[in-house]
Protein backbone atom coordinates (compact mmCIF):
# COMPACT_ATOMS: atom_id res chain seq x y z
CA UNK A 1 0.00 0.00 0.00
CA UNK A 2 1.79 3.09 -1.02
CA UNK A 3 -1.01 5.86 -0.94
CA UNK A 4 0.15 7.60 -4.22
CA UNK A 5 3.78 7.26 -2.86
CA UNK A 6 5.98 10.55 -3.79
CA UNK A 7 9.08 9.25 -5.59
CA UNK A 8 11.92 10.46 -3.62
CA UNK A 9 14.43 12.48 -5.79
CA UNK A 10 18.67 12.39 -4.97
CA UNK A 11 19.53 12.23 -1.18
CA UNK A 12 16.00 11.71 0.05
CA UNK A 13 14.04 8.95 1.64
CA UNK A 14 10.32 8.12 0.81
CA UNK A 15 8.35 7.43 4.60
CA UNK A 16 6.53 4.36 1.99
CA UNK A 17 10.19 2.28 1.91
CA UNK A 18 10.35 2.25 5.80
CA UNK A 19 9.91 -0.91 7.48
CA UNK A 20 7.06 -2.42 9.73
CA UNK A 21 8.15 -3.11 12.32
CA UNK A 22 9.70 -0.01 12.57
CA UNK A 23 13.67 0.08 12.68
CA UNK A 24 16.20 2.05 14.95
CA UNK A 25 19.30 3.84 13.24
CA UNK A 26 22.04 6.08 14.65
CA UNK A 27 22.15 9.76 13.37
CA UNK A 28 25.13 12.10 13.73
CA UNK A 29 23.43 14.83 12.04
CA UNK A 30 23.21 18.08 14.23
CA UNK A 31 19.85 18.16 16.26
CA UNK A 32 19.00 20.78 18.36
CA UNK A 33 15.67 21.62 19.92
CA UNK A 34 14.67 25.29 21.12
CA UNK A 35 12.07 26.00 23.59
CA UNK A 36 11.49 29.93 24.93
CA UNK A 37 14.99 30.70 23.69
CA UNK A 38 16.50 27.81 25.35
CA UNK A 39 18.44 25.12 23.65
CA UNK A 40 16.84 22.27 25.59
CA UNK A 41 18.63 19.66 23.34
CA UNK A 42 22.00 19.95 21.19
CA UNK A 43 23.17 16.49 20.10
CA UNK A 44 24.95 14.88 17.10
CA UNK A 45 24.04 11.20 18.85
CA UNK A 46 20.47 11.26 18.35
CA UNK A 47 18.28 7.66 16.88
CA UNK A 48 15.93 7.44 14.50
CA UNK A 49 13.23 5.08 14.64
CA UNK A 50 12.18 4.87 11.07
CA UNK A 51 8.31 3.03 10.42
CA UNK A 52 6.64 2.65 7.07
CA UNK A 53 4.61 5.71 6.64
CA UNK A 54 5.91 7.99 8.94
CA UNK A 55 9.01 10.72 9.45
CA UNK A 56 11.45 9.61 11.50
CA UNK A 57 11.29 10.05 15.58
CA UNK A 58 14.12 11.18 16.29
CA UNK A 59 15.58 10.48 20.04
CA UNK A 60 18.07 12.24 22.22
CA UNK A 61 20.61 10.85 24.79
CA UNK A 62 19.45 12.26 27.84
CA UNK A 63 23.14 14.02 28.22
CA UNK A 64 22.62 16.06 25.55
CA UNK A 65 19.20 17.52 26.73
CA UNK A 66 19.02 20.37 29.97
CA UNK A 67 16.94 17.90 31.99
CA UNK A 68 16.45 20.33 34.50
CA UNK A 69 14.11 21.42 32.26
CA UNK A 70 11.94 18.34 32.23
CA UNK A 71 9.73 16.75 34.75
CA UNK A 72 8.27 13.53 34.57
CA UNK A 73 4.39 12.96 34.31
CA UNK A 74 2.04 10.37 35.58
CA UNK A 75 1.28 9.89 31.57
CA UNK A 76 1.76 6.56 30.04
CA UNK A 77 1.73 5.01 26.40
CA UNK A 78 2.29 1.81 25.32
CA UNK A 79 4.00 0.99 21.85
CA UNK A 80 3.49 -2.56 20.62
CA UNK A 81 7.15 -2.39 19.21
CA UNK A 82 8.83 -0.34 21.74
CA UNK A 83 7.07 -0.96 24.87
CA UNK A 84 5.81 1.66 27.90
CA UNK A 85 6.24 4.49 27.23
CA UNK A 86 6.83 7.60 30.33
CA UNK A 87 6.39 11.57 29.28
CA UNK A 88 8.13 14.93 30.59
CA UNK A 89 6.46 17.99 30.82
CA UNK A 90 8.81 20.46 29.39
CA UNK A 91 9.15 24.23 32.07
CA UNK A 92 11.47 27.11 31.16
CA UNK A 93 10.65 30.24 32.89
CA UNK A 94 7.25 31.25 32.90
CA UNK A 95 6.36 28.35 29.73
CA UNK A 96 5.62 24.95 30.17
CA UNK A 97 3.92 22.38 28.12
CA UNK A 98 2.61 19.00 29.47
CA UNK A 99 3.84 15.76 28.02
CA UNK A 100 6.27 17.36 25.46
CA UNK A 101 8.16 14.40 25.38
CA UNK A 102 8.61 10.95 26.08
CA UNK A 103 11.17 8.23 26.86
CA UNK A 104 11.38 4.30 27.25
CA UNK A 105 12.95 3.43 30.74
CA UNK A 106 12.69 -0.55 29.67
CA UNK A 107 12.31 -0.64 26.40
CA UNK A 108 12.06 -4.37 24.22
CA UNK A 109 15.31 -5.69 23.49
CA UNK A 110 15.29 -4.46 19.74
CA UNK A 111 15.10 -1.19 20.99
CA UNK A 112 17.42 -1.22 23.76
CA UNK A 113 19.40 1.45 22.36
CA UNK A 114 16.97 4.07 23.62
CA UNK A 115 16.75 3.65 27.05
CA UNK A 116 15.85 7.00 28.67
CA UNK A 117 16.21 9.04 25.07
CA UNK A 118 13.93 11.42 24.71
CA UNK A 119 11.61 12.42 21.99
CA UNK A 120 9.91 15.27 21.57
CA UNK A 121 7.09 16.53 19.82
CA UNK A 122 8.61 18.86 17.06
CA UNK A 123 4.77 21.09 16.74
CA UNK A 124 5.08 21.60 21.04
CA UNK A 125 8.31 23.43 20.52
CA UNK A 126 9.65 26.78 19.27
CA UNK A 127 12.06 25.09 17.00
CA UNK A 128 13.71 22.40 16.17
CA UNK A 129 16.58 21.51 13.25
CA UNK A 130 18.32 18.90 11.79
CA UNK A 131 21.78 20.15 9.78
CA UNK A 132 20.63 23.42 10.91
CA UNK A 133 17.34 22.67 8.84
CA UNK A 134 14.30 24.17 10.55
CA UNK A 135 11.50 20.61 10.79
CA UNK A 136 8.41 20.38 10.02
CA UNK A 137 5.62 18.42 12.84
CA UNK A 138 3.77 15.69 11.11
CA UNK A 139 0.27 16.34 10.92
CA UNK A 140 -2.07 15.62 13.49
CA UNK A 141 -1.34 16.09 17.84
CA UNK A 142 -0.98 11.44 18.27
CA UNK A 143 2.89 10.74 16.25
CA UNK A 144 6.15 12.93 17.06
CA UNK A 145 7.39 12.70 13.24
CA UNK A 146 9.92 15.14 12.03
CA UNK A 147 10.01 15.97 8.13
CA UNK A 148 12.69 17.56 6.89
CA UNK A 149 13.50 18.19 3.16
CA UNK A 150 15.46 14.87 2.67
CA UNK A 151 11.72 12.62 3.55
CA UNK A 152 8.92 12.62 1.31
CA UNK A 153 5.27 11.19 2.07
CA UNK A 154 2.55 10.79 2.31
CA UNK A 155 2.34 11.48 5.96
CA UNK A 156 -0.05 9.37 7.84
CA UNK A 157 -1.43 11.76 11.12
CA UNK A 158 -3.26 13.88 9.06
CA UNK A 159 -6.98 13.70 8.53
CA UNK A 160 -8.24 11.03 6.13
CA UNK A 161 -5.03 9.21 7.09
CA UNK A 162 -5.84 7.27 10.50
CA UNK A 163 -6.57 4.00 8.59
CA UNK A 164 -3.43 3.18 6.42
């Protein structure tokens, strides 16, 4: 099912050649994430997890992130693939936003790799780049999905989308 797949041109990666179950790859490209002014995240160690039909997640080593910025929830998620999931809420200053990102503290053994990385929602936050590119949030308020100009779609998280 490719959902009138957009042919990727040179150097970019269609979301429709991803794999299910998703897969987990190291990035060194530059990530940074701003919230009000703050660089809350500045890593070139970051994972993707990569799943057919969506832009990559990507996730940060927690010593690359201010965590005195974050403060855990009593939210929970559960990913068939990844396992329970825990949530921050993200405070600097006089802004704050609730479950802004999440984190695996026991992960499944694939994804072992991410223990205690956190992922944030790109559309909660003031910015946030890859190479210095500023990302786009997937559609919709469920995935964390970051497109830059190296993935092409379709998107699923956008209306009309919630069945593929």
């Amino acid at each position: 099912m490719n959902h009138d797949r957009i042919e990727p041109g040179p150097g970019q990666e269609s979301v429709w050649d991803y794999p299910r179950p998703p897969r987990l790859e190291a990035s060194t490209k530059h990530v940074q994430i701003i919230f009000n002014k703050v660089t809350i995240a500045d890593t070139h160690h970051a994972m993707r997890v990569l799943e057919t039909s969506h832009p990559p997640c990507y996730y940060i080593p927690p010593d690359d992130i201010q965590m005195q910025y974050l403060h855990q929830t009593s939210r929970g998620s559960w990913c068939e693939w990844k396992g329970q999931a825990g949530y921050y809420t993200l405070a600097v200053g006089d802004k704050q936003v609730a479950n802004a990102g999440w984190f695996y503290p026991h992960p499944t053994q694939v994804f072992e790799a991410i223990k205690d990385y956190v992922a944030f929602y790109p559309s909660l936050m003031d910015a946030c780049y890859v190479a210095g590119e500023l990302v786009q949030a997937q559609p919709g308020d469920f995935y964390g999905g970051w497109i830059t100009k190296d993935i092409v779609g379709p998107f699923k998280g956008g209306a009309g989308t919630w069945g593929w």
